[in-house]
Protein backbone atom coordinates (compact mmCIF):
# COMPACT_ATOMS: atom_id res chain seq x y z
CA UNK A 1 110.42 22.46 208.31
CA UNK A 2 108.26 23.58 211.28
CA UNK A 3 106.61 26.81 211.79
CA UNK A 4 108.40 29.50 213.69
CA UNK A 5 106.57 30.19 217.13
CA UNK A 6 108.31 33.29 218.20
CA UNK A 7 110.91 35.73 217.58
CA UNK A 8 113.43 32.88 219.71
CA UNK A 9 112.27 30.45 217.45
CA UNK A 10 113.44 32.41 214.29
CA UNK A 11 116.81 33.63 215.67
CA UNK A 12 118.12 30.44 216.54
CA UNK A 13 117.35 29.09 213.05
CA UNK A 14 119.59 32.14 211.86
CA UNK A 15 122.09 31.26 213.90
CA UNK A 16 121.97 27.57 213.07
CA UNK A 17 121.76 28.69 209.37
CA UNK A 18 124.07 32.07 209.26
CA UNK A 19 124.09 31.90 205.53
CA UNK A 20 120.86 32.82 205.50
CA UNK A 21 121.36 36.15 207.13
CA UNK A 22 122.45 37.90 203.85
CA UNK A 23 119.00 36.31 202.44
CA UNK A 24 117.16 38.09 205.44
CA UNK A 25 119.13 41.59 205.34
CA UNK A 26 118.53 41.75 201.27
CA UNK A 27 114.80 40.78 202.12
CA UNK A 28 114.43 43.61 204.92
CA UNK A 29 116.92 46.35 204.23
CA UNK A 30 116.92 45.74 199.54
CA UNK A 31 120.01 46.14 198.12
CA UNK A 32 120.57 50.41 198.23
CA UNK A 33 120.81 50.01 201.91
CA UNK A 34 122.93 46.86 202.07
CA UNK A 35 125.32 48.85 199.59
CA UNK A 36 125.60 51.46 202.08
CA UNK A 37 128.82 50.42 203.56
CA UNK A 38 130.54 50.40 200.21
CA UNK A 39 129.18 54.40 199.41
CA UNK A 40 130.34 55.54 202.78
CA UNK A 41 133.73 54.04 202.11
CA UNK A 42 134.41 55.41 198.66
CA UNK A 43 132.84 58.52 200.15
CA UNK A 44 135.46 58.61 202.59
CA UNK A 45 137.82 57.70 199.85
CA UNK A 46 137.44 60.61 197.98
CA UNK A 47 136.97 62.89 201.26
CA UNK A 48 140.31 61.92 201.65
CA UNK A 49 141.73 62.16 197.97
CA UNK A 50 140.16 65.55 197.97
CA UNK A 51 141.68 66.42 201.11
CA UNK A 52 145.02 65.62 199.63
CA UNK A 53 144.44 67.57 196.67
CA UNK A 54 143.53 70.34 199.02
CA UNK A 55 146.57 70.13 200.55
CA UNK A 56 148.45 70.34 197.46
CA UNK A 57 146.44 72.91 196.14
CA UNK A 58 147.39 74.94 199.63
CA UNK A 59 150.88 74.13 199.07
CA UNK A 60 150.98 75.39 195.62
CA UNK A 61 149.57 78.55 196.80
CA UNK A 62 151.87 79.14 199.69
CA UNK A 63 154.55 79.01 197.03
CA UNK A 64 153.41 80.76 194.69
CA UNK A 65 152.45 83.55 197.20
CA UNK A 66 156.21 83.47 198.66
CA UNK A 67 157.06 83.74 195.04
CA UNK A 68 154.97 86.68 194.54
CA UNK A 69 156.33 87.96 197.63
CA UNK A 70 159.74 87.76 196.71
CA UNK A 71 158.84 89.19 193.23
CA UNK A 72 157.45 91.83 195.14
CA UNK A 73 160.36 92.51 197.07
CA UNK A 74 162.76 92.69 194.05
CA UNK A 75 160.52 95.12 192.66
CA UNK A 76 160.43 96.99 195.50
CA UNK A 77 164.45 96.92 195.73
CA UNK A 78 164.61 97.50 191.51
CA UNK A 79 162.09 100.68 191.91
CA UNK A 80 164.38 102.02 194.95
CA UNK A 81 167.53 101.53 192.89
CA UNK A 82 166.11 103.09 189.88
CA UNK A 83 164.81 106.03 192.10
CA UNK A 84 167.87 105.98 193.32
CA UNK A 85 169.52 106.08 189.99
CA UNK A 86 166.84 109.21 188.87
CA UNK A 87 168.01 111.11 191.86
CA UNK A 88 171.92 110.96 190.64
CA UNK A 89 170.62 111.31 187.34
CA UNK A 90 169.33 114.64 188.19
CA UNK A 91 172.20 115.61 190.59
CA UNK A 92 174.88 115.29 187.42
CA UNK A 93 172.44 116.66 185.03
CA UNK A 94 171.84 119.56 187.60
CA UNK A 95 175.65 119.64 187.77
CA UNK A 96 176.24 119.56 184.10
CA UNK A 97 173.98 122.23 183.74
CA UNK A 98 176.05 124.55 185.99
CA UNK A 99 179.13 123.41 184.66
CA UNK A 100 177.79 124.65 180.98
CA UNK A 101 176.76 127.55 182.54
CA UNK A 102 180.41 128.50 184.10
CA UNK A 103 182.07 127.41 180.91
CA UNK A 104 179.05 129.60 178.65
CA UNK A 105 180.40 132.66 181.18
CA UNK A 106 184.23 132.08 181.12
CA UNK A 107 183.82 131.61 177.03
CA UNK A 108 181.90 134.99 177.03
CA UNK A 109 184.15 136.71 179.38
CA UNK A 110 186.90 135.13 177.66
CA UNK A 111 185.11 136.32 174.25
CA UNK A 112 185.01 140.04 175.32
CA UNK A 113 189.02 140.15 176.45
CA UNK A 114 189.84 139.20 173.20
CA UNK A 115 187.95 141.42 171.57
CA UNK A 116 188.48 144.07 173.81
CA UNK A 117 192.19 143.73 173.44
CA UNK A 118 192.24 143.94 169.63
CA UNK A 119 189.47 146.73 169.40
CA UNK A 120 191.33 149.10 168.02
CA UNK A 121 193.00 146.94 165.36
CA UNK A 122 189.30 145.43 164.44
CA UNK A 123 187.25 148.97 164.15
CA UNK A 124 190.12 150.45 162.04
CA UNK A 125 188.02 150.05 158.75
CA UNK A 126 184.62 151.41 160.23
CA UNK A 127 182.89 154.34 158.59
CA UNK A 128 185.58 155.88 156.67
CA UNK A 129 188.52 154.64 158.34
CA UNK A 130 188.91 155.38 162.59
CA UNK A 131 192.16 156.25 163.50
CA UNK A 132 193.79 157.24 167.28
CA UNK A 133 191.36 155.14 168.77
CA UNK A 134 191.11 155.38 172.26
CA UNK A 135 189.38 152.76 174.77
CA UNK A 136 188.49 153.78 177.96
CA UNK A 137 189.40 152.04 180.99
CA UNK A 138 186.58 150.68 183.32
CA UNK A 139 187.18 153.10 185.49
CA UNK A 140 187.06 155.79 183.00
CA UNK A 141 183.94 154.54 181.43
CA UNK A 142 182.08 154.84 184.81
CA UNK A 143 183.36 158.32 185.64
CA UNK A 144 182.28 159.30 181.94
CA UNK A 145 178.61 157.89 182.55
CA UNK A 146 178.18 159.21 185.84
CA UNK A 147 179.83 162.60 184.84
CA UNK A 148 177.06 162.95 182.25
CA UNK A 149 174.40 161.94 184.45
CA UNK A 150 175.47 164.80 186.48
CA UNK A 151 175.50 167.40 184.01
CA UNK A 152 172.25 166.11 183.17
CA UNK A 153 173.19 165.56 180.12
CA UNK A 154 171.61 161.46 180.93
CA UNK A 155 169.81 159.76 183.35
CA UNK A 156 171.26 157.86 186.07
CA UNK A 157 169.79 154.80 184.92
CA UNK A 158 170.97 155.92 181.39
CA UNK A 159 174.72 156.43 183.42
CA UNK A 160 174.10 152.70 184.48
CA UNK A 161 173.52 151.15 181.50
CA UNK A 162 176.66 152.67 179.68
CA UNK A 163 178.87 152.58 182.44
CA UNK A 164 178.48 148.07 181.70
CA UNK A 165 179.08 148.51 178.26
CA UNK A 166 181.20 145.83 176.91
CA UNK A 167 183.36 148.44 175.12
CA UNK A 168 182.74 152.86 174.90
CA UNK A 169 185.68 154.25 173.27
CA UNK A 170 186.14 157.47 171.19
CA UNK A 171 188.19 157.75 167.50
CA UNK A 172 188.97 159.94 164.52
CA UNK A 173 187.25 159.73 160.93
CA UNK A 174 190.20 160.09 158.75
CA UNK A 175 188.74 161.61 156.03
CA UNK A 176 186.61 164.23 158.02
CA UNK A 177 188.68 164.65 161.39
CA UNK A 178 185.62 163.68 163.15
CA UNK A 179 185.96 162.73 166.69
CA UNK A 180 183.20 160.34 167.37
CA UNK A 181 182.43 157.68 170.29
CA UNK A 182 182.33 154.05 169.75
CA UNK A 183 179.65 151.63 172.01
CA UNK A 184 180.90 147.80 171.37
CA UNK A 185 178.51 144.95 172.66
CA UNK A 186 180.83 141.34 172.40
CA UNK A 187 179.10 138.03 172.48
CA UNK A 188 180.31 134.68 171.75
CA UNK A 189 177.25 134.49 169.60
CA UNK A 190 175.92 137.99 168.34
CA UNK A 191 172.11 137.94 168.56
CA UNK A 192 169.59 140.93 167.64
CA UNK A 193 169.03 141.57 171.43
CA UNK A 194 173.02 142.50 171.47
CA UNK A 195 172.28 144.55 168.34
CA UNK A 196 169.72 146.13 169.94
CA UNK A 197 171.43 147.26 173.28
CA UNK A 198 174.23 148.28 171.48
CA UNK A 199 172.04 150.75 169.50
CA UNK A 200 170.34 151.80 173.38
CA UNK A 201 173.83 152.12 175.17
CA UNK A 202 175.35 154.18 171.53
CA UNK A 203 172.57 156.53 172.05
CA UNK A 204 173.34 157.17 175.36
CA UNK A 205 176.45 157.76 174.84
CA UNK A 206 176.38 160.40 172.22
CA UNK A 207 174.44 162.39 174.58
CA UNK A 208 176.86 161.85 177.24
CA UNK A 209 179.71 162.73 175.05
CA UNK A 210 177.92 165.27 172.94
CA UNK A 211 179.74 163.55 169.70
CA UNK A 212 178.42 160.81 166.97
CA UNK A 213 177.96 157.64 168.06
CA UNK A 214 178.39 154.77 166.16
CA UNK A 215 177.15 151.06 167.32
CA UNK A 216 179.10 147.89 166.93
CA UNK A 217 178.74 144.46 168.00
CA UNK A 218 181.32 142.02 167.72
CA UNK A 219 181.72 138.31 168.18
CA UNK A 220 182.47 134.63 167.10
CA UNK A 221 179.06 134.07 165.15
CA UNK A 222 176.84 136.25 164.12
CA UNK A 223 174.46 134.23 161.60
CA UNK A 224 171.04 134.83 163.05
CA UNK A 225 171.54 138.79 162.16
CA UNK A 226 173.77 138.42 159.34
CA UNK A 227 170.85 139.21 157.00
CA UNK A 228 168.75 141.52 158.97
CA UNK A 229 169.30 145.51 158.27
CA UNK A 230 170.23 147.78 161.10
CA UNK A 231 171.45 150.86 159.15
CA UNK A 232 174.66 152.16 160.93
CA UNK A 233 175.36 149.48 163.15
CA UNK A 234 178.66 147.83 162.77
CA UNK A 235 179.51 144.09 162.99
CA UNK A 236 182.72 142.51 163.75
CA UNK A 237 182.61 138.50 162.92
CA UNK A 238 185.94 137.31 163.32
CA UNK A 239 188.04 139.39 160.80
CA UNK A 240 184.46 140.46 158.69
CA UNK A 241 184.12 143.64 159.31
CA UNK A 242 180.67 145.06 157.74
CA UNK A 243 177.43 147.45 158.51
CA UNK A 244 174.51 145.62 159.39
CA UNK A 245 172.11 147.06 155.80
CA UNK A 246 170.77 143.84 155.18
């Protein structure tokens, strides 16, 4: 085979003899380069696979964020409902509450007409046996008071505090012929602070009646005092009649 003269010369043998272009590229370029090609396409293969996965991945996320969204939301609307439900909650407790309290007050008022009613009948057996006993009106119990505070014989807070007394009414001893004055406090439940302002208001009273006072306090249960000693205070529990010496 003859030389090649010039570049011409070596060309149109190559295109004569294409097959031995690939001979010539390997020769020039070596095989990395002539492999090029192949890289960029499964480059751009997995540009593309990732950019599908991408995709996916962005889809996934959409959902699950209007998922979380909508969780969200249902929260939101469960939280209002159960604030919702806290605010009724409180309304009916609130409501309960004042109901007890109006039923606590019409028991107790309910507690002291009773009592006040059968008074007389109840206090029969008290210290020595009270006869002709007498219970004052309202009316009269506030002109009593007041009349004492007048005389000076009290104070007008004193008159005050008697004229509320559950019960001031005024008896004979039997066996003495003893007029004394009777200061009832009535509770559905007698506790020691009813003791105790029955033993205040009896006080006052014998100074506004110049006469013997004696103390009683009457109701349905009396078991928180039933054990404690208050010399010369009377209870009524039901139909137990008994003083109060421990």
């Amino acid at each position: 085979m003859a030389g090649f003269v010039n570049q011409d010369d070596f060309l149109k043998v190559l295109r004569e003899h294409p097959e031995w272009k690939q001979a010539v590229r390997m020769e020039i370029l070596g095989e990395e380069l002539l492999s090029l090609p192949d890289l960029v396409k499964e480059n751009s293969r997995q540009i593309a696979e990732n950019s599908r996965q991408i995709a996916e991945n962005s889809r996934q996320i959409a959902a699950l964020t209007e998922r979380v969204d909508e969780n969200s939301r249902q929260i939101a609307a469960l939280t209002e409902r159960m604030d919702e439900n806290s605010r009724q909650i409180a309304e009916l407790t609130q409501t309960v509450r004042r109901l007890d309290s109006r039923l606590g007050h019409l028991d107790g008022r309910f507690t002291e007409e009773v009592y006040r009613q059968a008074f007389a009948t109840k206090v029969v057996n008290i210290d020595g046996k009270i006869r002709r006993v007498k219970i004052f009106s309202r009316s009269e119990q506030v002109d009593l008071s007041f009349d004492a505070a007048d005389e000076g014989l009290i104070t007008e807070d004193e008159a005050s505090e008697l004229s509320v007394a559950d019960v001031v009414a005024e008896g004979r001893i039997r066996s003495t012929g003893e007029m004394v004055t009777l200061v009832a406090e009535i509770a559905v439940t007698v506790h020691k602070d009813d003791v105790t302002r029955a033993l205040r208001r009896a006080e006052v009273a014998s100074r506004a009646t110049k006469r013997r006072c004696i103390p009683v306090v009457m109701g349905e249960r009396a078991e928180v005092i039933r054990d404690t000693s208050y010399p010369g205070v009377w209870l009524v529990e039901r139909d137990d009649i008994r003083e109060l010496t421990g």
